[in-house]
N, C-alpha and C. Protein backbone atom coordinates (compact mmCIF):
# COMPACT_ATOMS: atom_id res chain seq x y z
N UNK A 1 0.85 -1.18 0.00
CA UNK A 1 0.00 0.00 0.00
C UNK A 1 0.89 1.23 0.00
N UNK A 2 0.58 2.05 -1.11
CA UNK A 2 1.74 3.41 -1.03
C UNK A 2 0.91 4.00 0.00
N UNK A 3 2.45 4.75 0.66
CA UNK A 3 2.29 5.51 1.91
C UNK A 3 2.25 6.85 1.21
N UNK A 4 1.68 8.12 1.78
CA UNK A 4 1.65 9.35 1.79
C UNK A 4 2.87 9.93 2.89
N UNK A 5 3.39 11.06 2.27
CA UNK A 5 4.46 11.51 2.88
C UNK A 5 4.26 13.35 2.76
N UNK A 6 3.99 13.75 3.91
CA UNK A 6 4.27 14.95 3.23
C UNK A 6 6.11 15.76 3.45
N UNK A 7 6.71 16.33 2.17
CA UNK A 7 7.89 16.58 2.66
C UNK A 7 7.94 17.79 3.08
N UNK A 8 9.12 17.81 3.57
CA UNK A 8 9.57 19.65 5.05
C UNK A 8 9.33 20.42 4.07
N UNK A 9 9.53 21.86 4.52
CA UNK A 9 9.44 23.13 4.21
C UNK A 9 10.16 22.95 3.50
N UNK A 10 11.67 22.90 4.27
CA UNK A 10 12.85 23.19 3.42
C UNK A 10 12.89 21.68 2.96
N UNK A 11 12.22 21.66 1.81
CA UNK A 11 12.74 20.72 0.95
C UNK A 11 13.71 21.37 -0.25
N UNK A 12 14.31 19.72 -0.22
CA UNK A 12 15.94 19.09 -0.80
C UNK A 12 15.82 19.79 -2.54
N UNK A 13 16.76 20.45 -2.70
CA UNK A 13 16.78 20.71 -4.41
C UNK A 13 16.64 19.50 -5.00
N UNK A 14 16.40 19.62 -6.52
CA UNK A 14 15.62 18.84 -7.21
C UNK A 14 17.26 18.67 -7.71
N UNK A 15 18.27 18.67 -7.97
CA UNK A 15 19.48 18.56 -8.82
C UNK A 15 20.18 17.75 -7.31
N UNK A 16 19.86 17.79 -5.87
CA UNK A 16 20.90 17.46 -5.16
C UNK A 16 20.93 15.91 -4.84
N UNK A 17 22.00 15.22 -5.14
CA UNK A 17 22.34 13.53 -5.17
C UNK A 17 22.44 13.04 -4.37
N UNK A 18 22.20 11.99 -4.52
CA UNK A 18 22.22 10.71 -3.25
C UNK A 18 23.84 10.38 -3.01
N UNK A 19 23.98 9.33 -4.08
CA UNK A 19 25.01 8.81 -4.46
C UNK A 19 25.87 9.57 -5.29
N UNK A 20 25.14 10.07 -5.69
CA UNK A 20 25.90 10.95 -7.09
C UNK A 20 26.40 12.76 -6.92
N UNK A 21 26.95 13.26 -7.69
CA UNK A 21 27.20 14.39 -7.40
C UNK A 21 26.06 15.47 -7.36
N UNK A 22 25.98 16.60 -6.94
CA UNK A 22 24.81 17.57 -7.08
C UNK A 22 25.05 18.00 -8.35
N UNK A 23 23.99 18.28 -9.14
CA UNK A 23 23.33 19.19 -9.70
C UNK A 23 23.78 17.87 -11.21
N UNK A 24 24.05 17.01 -11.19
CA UNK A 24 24.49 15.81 -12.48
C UNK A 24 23.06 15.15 -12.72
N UNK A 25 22.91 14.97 -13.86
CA UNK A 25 21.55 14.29 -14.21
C UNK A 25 21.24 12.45 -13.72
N UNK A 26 22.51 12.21 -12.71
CA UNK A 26 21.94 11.06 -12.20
C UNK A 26 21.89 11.64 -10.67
N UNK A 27 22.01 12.27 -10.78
CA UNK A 27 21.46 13.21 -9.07
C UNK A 27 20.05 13.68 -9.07
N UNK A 28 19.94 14.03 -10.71
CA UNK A 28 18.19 14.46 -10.91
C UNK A 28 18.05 13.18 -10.81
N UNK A 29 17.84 12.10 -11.31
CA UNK A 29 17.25 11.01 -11.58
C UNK A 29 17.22 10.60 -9.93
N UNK A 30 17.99 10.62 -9.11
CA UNK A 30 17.84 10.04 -7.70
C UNK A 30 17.25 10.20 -7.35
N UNK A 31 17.13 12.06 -7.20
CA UNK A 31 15.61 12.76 -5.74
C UNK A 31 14.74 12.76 -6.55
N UNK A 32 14.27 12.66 -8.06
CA UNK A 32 13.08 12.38 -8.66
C UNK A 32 12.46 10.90 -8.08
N UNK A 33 13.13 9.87 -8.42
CA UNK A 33 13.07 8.71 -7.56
C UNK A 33 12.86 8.44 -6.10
N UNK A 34 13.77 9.40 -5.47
CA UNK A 34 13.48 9.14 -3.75
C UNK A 34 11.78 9.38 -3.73
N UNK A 35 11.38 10.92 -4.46
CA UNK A 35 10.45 11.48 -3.64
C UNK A 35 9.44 10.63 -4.13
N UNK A 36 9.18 10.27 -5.27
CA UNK A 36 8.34 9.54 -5.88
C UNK A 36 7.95 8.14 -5.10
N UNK A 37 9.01 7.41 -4.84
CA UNK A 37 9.18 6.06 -3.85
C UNK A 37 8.70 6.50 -2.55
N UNK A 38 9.09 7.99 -2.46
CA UNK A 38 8.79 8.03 -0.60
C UNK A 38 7.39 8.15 -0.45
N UNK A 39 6.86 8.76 -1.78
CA UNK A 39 5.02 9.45 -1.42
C UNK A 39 4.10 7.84 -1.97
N UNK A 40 4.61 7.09 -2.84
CA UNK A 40 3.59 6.12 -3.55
C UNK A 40 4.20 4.61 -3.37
N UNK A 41 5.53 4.85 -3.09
CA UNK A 41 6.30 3.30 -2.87
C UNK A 41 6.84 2.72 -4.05
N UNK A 42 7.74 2.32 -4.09
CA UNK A 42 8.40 1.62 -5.28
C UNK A 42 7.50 1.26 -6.40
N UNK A 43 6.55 -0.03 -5.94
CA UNK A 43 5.90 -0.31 -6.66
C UNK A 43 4.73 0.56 -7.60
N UNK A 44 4.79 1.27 -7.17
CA UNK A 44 3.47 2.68 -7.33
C UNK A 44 4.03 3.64 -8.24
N UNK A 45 5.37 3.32 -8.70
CA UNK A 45 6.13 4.07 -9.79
C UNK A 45 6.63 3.36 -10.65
N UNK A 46 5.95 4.41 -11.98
CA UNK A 46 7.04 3.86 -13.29
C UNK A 46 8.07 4.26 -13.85
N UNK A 47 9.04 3.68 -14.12
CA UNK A 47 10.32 4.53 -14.49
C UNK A 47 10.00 5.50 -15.68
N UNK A 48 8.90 5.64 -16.48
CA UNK A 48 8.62 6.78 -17.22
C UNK A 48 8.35 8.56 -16.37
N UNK A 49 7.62 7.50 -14.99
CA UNK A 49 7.52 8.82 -13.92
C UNK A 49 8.19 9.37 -13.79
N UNK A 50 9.61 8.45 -13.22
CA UNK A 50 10.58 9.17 -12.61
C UNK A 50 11.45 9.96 -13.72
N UNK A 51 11.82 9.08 -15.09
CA UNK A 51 12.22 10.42 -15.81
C UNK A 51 11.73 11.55 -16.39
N UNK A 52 9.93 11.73 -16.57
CA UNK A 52 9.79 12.78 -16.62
C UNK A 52 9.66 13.61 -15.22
N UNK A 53 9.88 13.24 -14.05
CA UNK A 53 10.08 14.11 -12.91
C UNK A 53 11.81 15.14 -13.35
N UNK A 54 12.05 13.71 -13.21
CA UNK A 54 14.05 14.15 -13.73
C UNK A 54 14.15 15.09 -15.20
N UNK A 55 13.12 14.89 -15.75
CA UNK A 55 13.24 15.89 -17.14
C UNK A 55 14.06 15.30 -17.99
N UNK A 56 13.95 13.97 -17.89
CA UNK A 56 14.61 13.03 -19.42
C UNK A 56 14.07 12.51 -19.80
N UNK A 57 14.95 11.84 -20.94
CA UNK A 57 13.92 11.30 -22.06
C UNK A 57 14.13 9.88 -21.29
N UNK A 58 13.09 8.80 -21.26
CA UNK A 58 13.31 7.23 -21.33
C UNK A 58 14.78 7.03 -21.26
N UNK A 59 15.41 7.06 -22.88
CA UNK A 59 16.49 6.46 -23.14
C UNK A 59 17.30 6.55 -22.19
N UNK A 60 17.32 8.19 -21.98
CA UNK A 60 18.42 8.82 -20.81
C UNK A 60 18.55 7.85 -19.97
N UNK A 61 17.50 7.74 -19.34
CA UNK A 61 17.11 6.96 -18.14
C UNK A 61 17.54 5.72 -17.86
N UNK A 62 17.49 4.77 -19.09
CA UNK A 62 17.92 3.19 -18.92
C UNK A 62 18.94 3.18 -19.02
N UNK A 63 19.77 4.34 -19.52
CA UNK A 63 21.31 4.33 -19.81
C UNK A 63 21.86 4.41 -18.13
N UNK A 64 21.54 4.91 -17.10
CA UNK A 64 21.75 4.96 -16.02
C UNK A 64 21.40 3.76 -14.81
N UNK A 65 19.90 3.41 -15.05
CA UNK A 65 19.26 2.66 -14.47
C UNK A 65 18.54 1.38 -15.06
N UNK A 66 18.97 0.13 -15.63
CA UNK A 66 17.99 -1.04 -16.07
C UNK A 66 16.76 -0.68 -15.48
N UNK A 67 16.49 -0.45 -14.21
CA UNK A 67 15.46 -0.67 -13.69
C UNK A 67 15.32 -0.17 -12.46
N UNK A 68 13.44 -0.01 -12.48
CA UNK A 68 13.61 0.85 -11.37
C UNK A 68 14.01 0.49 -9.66
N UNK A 69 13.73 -1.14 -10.03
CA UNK A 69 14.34 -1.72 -8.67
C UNK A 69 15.59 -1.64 -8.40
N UNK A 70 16.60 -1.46 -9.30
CA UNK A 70 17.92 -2.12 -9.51
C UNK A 70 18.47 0.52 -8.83
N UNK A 71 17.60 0.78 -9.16
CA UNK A 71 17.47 2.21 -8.76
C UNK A 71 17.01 2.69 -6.89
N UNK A 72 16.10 2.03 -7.10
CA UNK A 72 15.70 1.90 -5.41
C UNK A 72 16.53 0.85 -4.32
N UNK A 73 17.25 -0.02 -5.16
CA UNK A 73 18.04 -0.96 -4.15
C UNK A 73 19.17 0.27 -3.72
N UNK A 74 19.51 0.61 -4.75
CA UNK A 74 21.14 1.58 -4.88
C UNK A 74 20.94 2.75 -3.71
N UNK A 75 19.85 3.59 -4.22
CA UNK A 75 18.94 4.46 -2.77
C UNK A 75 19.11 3.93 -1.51
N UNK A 76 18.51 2.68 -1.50
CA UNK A 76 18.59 2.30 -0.14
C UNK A 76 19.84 1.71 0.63
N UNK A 77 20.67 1.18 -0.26
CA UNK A 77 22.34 1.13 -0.11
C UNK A 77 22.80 2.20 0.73
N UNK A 78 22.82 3.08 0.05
CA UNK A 78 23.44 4.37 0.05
C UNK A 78 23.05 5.01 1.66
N UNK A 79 21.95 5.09 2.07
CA UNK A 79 21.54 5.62 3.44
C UNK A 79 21.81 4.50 4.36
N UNK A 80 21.74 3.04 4.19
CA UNK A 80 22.01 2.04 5.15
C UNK A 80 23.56 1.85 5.27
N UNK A 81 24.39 2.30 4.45
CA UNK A 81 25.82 2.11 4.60
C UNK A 81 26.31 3.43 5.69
N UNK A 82 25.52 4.70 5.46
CA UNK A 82 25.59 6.26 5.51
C UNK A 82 25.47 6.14 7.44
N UNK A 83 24.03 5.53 7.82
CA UNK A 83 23.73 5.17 8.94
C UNK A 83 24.69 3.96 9.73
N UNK A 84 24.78 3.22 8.73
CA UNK A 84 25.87 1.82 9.77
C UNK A 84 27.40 2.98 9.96
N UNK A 85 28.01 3.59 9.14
CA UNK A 85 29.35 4.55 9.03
C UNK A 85 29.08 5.38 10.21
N UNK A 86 28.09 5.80 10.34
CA UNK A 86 27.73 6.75 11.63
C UNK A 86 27.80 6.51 12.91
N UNK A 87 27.53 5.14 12.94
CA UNK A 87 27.55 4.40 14.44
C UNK A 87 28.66 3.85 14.54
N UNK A 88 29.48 3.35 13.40
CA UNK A 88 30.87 2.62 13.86
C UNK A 88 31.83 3.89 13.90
N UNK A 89 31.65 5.15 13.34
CA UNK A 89 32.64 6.13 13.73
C UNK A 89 32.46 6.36 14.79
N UNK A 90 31.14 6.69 15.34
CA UNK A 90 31.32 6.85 17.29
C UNK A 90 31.52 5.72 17.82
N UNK A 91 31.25 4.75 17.63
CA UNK A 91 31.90 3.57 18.31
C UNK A 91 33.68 3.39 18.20
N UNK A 92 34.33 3.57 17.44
CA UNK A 92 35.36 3.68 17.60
C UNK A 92 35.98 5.20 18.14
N UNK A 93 35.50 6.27 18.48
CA UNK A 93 35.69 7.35 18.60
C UNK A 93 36.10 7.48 20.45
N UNK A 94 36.94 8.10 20.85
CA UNK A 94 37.59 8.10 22.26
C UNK A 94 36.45 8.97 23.17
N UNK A 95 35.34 8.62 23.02
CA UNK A 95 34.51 8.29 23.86
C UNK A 95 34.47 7.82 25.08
N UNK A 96 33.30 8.74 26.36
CA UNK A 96 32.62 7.65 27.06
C UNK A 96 31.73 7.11 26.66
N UNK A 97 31.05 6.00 27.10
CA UNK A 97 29.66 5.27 26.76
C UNK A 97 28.58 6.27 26.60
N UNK A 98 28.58 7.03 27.70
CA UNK A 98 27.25 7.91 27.54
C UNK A 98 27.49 9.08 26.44
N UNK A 99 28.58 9.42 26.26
CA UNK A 99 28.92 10.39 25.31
C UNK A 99 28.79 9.88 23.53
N UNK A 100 28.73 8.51 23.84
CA UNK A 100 28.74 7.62 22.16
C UNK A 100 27.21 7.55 21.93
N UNK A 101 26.54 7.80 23.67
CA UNK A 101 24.72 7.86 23.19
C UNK A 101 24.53 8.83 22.77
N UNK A 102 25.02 9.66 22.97
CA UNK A 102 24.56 11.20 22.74
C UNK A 102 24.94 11.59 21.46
N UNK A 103 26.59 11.28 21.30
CA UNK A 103 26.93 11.49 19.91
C UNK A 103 26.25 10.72 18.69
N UNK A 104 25.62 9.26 18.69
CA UNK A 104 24.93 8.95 17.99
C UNK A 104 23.38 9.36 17.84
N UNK A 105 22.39 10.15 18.81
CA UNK A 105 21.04 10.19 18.62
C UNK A 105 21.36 11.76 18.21
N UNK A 106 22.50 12.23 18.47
CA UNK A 106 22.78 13.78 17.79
C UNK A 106 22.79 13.49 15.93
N UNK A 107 24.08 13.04 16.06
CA UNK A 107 24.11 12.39 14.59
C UNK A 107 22.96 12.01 13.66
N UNK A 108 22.27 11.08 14.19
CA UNK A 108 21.38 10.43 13.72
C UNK A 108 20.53 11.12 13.56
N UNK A 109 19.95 12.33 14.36
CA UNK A 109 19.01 13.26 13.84
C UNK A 109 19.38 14.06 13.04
N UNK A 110 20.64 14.68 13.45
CA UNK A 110 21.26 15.75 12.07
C UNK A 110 21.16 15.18 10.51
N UNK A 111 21.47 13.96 10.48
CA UNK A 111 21.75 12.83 8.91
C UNK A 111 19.67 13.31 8.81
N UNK A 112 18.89 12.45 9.35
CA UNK A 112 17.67 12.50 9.00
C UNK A 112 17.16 13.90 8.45
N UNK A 113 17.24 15.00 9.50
CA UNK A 113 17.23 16.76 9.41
C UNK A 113 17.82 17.35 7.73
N UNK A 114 19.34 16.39 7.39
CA UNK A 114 19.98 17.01 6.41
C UNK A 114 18.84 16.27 5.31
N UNK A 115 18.78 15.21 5.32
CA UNK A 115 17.90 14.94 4.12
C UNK A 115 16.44 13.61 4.25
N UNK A 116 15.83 14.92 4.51
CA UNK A 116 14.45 14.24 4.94
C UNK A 116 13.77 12.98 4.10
N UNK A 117 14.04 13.52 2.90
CA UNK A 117 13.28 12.29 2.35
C UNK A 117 14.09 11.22 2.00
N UNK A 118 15.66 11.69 2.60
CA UNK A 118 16.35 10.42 1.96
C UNK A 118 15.90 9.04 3.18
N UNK A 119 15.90 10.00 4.46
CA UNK A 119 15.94 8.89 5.84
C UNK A 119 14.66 8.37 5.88
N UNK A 120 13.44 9.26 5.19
CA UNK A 120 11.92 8.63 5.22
C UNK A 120 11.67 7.45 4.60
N UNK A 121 12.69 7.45 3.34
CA UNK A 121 12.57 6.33 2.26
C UNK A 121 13.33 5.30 2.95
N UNK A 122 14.23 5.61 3.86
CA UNK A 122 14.61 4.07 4.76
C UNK A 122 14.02 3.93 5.66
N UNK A 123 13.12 4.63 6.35
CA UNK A 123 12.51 4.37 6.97
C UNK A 123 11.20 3.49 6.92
N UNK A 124 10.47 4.36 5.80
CA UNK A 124 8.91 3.06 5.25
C UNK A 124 9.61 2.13 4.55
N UNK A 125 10.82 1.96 4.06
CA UNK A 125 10.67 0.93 2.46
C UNK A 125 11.81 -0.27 3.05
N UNK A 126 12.72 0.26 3.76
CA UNK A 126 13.52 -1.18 4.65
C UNK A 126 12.96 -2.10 4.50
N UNK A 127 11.90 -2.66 4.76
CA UNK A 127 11.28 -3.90 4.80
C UNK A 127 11.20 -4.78 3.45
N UNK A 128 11.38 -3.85 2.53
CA UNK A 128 11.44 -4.24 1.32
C UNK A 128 12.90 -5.12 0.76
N UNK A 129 13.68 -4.49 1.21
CA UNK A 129 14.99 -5.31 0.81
C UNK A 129 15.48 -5.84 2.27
N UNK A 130 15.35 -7.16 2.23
CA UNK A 130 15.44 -7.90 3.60
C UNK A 130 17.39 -8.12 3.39
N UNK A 131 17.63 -8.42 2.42
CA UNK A 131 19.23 -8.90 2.60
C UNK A 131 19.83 -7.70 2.86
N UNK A 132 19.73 -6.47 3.29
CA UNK A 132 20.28 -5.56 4.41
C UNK A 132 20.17 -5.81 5.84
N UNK A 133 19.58 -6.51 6.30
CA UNK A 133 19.01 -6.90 7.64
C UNK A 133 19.41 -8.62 8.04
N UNK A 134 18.88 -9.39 6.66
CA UNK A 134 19.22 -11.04 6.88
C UNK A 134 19.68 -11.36 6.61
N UNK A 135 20.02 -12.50 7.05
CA UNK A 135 21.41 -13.40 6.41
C UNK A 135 21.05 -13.16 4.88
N UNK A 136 22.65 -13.18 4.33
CA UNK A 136 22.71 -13.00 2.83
C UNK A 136 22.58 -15.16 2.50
N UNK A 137 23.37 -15.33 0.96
CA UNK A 137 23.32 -16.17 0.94
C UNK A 137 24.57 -16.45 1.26
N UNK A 138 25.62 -15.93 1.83
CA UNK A 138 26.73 -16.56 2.46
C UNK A 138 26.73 -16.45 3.94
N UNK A 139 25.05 -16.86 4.55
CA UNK A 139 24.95 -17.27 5.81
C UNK A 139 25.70 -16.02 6.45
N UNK A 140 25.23 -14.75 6.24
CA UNK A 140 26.18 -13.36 7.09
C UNK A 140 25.68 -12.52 6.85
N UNK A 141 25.36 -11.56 7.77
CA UNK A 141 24.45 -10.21 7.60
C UNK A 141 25.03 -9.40 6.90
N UNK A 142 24.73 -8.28 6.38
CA UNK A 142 25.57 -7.12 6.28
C UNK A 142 25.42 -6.76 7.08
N UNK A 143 26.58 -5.54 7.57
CA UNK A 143 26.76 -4.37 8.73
C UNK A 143 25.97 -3.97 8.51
N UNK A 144 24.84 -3.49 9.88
CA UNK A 144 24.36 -2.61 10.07
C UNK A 144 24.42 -1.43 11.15
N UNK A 145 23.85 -0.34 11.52
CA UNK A 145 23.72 1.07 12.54
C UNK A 145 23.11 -0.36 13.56
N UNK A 146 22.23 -1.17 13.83
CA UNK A 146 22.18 -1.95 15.03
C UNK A 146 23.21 -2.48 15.07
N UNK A 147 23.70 -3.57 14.51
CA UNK A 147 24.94 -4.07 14.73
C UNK A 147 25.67 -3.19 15.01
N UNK A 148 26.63 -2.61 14.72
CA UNK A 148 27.44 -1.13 15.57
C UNK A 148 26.54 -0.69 16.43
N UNK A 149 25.59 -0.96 16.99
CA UNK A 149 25.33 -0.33 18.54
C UNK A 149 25.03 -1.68 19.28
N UNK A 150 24.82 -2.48 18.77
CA UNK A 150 24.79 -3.33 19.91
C UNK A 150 26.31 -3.99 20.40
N UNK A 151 27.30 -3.66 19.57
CA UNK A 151 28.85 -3.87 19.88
C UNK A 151 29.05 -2.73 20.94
N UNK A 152 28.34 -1.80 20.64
CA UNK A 152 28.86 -0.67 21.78
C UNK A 152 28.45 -0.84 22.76
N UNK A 153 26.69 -1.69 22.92
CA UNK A 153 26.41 -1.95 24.37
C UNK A 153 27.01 -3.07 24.73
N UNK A 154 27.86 -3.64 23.78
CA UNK A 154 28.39 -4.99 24.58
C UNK A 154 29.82 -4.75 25.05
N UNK A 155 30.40 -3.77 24.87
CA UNK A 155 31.65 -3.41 25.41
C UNK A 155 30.97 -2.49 26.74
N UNK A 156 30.15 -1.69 26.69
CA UNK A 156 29.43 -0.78 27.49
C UNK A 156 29.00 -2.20 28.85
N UNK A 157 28.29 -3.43 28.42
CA UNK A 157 28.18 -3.79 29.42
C UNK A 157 29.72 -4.33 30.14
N UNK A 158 30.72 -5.06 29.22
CA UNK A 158 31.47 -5.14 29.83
C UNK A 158 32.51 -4.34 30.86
N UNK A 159 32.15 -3.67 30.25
CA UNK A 159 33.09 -2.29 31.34
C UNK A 159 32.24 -2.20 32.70
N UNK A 160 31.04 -2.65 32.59
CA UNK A 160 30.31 -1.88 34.09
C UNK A 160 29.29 -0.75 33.85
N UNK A 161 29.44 -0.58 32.34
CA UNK A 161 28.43 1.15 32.27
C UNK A 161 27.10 0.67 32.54
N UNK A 162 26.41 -0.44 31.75
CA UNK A 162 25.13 -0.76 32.21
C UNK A 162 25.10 -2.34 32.43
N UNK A 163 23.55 -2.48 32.97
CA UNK A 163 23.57 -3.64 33.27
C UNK A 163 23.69 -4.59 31.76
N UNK A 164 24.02 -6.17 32.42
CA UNK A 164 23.94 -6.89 31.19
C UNK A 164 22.86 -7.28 30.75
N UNK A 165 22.26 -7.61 29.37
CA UNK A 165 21.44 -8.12 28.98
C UNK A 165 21.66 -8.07 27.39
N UNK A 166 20.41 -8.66 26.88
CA UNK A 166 20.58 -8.64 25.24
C UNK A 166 21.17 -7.54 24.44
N UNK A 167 22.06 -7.82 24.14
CA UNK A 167 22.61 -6.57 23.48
C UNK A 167 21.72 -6.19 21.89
N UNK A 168 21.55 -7.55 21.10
CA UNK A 168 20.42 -7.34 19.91
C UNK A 168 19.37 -6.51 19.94
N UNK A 169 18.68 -7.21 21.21
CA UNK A 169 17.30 -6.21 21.58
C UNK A 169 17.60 -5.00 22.70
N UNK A 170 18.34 -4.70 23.10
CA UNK A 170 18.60 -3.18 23.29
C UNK A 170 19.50 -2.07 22.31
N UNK A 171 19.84 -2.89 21.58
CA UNK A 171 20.33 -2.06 20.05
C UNK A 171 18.97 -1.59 19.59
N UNK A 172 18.12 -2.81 19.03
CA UNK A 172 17.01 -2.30 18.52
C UNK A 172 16.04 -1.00 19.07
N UNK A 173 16.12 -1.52 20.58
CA UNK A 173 14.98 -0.34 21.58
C UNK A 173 16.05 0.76 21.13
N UNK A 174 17.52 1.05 21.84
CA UNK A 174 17.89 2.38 21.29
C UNK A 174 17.58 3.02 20.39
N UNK A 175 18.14 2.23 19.30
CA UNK A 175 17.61 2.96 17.95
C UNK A 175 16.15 3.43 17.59
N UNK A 176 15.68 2.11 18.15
CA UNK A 176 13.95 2.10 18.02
C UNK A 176 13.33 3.74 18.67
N UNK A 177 13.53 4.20 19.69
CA UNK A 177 13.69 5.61 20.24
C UNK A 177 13.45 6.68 18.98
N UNK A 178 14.03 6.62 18.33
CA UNK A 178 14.72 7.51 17.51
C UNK A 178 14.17 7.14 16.27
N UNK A 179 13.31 6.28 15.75
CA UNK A 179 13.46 5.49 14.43
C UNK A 179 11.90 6.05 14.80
N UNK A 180 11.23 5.49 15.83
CA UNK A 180 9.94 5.18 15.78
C UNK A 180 9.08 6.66 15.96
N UNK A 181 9.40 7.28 16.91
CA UNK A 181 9.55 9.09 16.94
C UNK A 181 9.87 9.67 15.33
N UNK A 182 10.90 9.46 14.44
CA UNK A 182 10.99 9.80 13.05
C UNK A 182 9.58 9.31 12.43
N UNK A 183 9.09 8.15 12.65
CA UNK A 183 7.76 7.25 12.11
C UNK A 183 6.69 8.22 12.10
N UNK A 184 6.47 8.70 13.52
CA UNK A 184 5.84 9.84 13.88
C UNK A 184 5.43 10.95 12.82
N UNK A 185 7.10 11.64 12.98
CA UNK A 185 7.12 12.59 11.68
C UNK A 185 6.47 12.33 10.43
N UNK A 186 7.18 11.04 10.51
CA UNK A 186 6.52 10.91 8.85
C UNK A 186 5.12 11.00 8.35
N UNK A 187 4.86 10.54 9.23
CA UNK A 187 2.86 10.51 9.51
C UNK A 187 2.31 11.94 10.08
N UNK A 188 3.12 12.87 10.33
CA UNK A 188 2.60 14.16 10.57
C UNK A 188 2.17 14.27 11.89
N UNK A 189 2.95 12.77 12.90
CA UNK A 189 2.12 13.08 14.44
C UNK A 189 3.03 14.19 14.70
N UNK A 190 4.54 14.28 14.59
CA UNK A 190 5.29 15.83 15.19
C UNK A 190 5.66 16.52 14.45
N UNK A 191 6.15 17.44 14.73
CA UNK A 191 6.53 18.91 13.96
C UNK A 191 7.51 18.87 13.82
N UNK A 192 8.47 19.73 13.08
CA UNK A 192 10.13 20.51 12.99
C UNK A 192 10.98 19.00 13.01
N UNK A 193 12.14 19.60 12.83
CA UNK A 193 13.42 18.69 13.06
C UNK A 193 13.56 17.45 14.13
N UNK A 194 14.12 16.62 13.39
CA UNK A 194 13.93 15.87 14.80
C UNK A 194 15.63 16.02 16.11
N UNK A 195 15.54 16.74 15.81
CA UNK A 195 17.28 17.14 16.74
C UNK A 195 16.52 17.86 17.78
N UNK A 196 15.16 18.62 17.36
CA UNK A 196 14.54 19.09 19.03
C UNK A 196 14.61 18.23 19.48
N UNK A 197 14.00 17.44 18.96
CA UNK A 197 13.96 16.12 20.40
C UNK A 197 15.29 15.49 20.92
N UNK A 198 16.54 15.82 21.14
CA UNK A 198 17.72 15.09 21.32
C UNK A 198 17.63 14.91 22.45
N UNK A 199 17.33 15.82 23.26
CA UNK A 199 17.40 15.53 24.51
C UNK A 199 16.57 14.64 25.32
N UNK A 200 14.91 14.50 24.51
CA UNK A 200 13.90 13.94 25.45
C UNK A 200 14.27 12.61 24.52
N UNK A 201 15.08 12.36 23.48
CA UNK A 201 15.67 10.85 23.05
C UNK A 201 16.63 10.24 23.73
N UNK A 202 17.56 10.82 24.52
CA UNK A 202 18.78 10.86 25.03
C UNK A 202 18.13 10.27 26.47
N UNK A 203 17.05 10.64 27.27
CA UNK A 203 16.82 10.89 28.42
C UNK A 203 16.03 9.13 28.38
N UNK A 204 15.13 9.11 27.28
CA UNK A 204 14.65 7.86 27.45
C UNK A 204 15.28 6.44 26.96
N UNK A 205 16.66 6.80 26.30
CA UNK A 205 17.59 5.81 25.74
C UNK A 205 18.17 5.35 27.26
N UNK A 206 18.74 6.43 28.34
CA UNK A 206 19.48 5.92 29.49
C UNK A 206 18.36 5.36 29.93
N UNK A 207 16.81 5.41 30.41
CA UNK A 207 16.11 5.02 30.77
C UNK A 207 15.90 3.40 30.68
N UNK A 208 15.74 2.97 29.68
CA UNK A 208 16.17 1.65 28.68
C UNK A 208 16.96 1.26 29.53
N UNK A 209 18.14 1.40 29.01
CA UNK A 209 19.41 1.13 29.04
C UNK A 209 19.75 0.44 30.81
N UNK A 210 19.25 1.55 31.92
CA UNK A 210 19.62 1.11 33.43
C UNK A 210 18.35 0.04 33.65
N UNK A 211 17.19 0.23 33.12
CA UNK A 211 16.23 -0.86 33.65
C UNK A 211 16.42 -1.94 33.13
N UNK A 212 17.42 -2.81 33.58
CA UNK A 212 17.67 -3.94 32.78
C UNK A 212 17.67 -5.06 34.83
């Protein structure tokens, strides 16, 4: 079922790229694509859409993209690599524990804030490409932003910062904080940026985190 999205004020120029450079006609072809995928869903678009959004002809188009799946996988690449890079740089970063929470739900809202519809489109459409999340066929996940946080709560428990417990499912609740509040947005339950909220994310992540 395509989802409805409405996008921010300050919405993203129509020339600025995902993957690609700004203002290059496979940068048009991207945010023509994101926004299109983010308001109706993959399936709910035809690649004729997206290049007359992008202002090309067809041909243009296949010369870049076979297809429009083989277009939306690449999209969603691109923000799930963007998000896993985010959490393993503060995880390796000379950090305390509580300072790697903070620096990641900071982060993580700024990335969403900088490009709204890129984080919306990982947000509804994830479910769609499962071999980001499940075992591939060489029996092994790809990296993900959970995986890099649940390594951090598992060094975090070892040190003493919090209590022990599942590190999988308190990766998920962390993030979940922050993911599910964005969900919100997307559906128009909150307003503005989500970096207002850093603090009342921050406050209920330690919350989590000691009730173990």
């Amino acid at each position: 079922m395509a989802t409805q999205l409405k996008h921010d004020a300050y919405a993203i120029d129509a020339a600025r790229g995902v993957s690609a450079a700004d203002g290059t006609t496979k940068a048009r072809i991207e945010r023509a694509a994101l926004i299109l995928f983010t308001e109706r869903g993959v399936d709910g678009v035809s690649i004729k859409e997206v290049a007359a959004r992008a202002k090309i002809s067809d041909g243009a188009m296949y010369r870049y993209y076979p297809s429009k799946y083989k277009l939306a996988h690449e999209l969603m690449l691109t923000i799930h690599n963007r998000l896993t890079a985010l959490v393993r740089e503060v995880a390796g970063a000379d950090l305390t524990f509580h300072e790697k929470i903070k620096a990641i739900v900071t982060q993580y809202c700024a990335l969403a804030d900088d490009d709204w519809d890129l984080f919306a489109y990982h947000l509804m459409h994830l479910h769609h490409f499962p071999e980001l999340f499940a075992l591939g066929q060489n029996k092994k996940k790809m990296d993900s932003a959970t995986s890099a946080c649940a390594d951090i709560l598992d060094q975090a428990m070892r040190d003493g910062d919090i209590p022990t417990g599942n590190t999988e499912l308190l990766a998920s609740m962390v993030l979940g904080i922050v993911v599910q509040a964005a969900q919100a947005k997307a559906y128009q339950r909150l307003n503005g940026p989500l970096s207002i909220y850093v603090n009342d994310f921050e406050r209920s992540i330690r919350a989590v985190l000691q009730a173990q």
